[in-house]
Protein backbone atom coordinates (compact mmCIF):
# COMPACT_ATOMS: atom_id res chain seq x y z
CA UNK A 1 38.63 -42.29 -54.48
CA UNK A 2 39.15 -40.81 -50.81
CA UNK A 3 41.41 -42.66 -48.41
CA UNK A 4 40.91 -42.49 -44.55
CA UNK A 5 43.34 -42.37 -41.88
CA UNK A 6 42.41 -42.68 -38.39
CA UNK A 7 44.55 -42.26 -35.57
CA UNK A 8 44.83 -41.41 -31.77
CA UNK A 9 42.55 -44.11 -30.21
CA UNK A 10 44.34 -46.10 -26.94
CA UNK A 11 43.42 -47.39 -23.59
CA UNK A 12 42.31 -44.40 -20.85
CA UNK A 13 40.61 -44.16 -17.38
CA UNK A 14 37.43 -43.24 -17.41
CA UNK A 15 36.87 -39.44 -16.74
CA UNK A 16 39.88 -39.27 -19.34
CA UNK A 17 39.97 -37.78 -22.68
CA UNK A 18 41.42 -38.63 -25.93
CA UNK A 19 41.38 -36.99 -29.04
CA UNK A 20 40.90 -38.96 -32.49
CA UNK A 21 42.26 -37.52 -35.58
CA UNK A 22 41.05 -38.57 -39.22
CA UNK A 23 43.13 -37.47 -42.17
CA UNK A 24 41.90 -37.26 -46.11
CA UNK A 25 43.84 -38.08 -48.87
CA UNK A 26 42.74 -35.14 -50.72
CA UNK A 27 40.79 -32.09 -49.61
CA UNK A 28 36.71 -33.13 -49.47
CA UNK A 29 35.63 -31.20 -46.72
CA UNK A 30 33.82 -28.27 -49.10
CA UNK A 31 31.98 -31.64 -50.27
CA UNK A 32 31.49 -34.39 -48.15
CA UNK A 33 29.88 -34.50 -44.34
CA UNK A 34 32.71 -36.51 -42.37
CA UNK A 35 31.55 -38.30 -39.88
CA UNK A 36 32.79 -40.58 -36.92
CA UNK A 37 31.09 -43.87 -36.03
CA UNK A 38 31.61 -46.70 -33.71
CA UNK A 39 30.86 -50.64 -33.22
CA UNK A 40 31.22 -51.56 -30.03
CA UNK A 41 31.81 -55.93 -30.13
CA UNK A 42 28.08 -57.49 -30.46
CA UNK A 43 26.63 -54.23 -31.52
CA UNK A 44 25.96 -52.66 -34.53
CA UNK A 45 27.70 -49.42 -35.73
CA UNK A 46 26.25 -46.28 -35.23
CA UNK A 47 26.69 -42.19 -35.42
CA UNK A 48 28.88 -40.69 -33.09
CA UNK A 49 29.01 -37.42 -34.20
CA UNK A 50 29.05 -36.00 -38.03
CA UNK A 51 29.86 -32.05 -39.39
CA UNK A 52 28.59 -31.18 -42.77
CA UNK A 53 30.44 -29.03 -45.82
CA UNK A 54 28.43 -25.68 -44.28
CA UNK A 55 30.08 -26.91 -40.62
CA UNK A 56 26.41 -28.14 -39.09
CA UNK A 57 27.23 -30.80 -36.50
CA UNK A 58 24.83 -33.38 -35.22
CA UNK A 59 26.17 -35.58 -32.24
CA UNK A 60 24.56 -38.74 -30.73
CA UNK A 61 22.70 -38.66 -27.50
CA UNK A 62 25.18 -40.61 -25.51
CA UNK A 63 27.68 -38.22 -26.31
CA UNK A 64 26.34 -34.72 -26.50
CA UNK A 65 27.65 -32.30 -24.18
CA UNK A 66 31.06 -34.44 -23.91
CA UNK A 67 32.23 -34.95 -27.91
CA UNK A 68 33.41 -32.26 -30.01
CA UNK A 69 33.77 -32.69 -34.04
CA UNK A 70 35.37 -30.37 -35.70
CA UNK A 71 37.78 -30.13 -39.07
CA UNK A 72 40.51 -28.28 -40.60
CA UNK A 73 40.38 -28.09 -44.51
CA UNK A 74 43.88 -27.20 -44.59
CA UNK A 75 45.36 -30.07 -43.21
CA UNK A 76 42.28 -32.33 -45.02
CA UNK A 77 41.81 -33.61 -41.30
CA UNK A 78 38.91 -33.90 -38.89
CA UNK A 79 39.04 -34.17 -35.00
CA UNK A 80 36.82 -36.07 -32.41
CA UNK A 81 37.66 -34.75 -29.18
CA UNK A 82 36.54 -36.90 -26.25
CA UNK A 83 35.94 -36.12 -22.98
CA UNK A 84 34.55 -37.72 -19.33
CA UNK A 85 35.14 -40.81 -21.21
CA UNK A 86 32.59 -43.85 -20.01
CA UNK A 87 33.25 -47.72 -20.36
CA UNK A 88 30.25 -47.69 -22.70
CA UNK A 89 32.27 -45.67 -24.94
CA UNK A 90 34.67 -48.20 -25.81
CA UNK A 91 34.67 -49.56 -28.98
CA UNK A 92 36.30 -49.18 -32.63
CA UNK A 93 35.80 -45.97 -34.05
CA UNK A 94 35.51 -45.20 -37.71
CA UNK A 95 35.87 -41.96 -39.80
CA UNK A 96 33.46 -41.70 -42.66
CA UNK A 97 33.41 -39.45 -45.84
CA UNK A 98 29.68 -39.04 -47.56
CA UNK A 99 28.58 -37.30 -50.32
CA UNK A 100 24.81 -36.67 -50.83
CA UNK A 101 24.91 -35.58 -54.49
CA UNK A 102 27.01 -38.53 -55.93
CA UNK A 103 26.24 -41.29 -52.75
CA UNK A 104 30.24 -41.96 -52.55
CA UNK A 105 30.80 -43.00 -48.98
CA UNK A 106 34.36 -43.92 -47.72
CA UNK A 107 35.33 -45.67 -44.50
CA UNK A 108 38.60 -45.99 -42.71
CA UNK A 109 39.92 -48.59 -41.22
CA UNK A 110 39.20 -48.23 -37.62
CA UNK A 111 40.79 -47.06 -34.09
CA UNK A 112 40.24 -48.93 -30.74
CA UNK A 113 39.58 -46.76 -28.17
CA UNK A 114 39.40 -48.28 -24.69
CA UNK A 115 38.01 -47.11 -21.53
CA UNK A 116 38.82 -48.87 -18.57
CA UNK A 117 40.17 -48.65 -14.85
């Protein structure tokens, strides 16, 4: 079992940046591809951005050029750093554990973010 901690979201302007954190109960990042995802209200959720064991990232297009994913195994944490945040990209995000070899996929709970003037 892998719990999921998300933290960071909030309300900013747009053009503002925020940076999401997502902590592991244990250390799974030699393992699992983390991912984040979001669901914005009336939509369904979908990829944000995602970094496998080997450190391959794959981002959506919405966000490419303006997200950055990245992890640090010794703090069992991963990172969504946002920038020239849009309206569009409000919504709840959610950090996501998978494993390919055994299917074990773990969500967190969630963290609004916000983007308005």
């Amino acid at each position: 079992q892998v719990q999921l901690v998300e933290s960071g979201g909030g309300l900013v302007q747009p053009g503002g940046s925020l940076r999401l954190s997502c902590s592991a109960s244990r250390n799974i990042f030699n393992i699992y591809t983390m991912g984040w995802y979001r669901q914005a209200p009336g939509k369904q959720r979908e990829l944000v951005a995602r970094i496998t064991s080997t450190g391959t990232t794959t981002y959506a297009d919405s966000v490419k050029g303006r997200f950055t994913i990245s992890g640090d195994s010794a703090k069992n944490t991963v990172y969504l750093q946002m920038t020239s945040l849009k309206p569009d990209d409000t919504a709840v995000y959610y950090c996501n554990a998978f494993r390919i070899l055994t299917g074990y996929n773990y969500w967190g709970q969630g963290t609004q973010v916000t983007v308005s003037s």
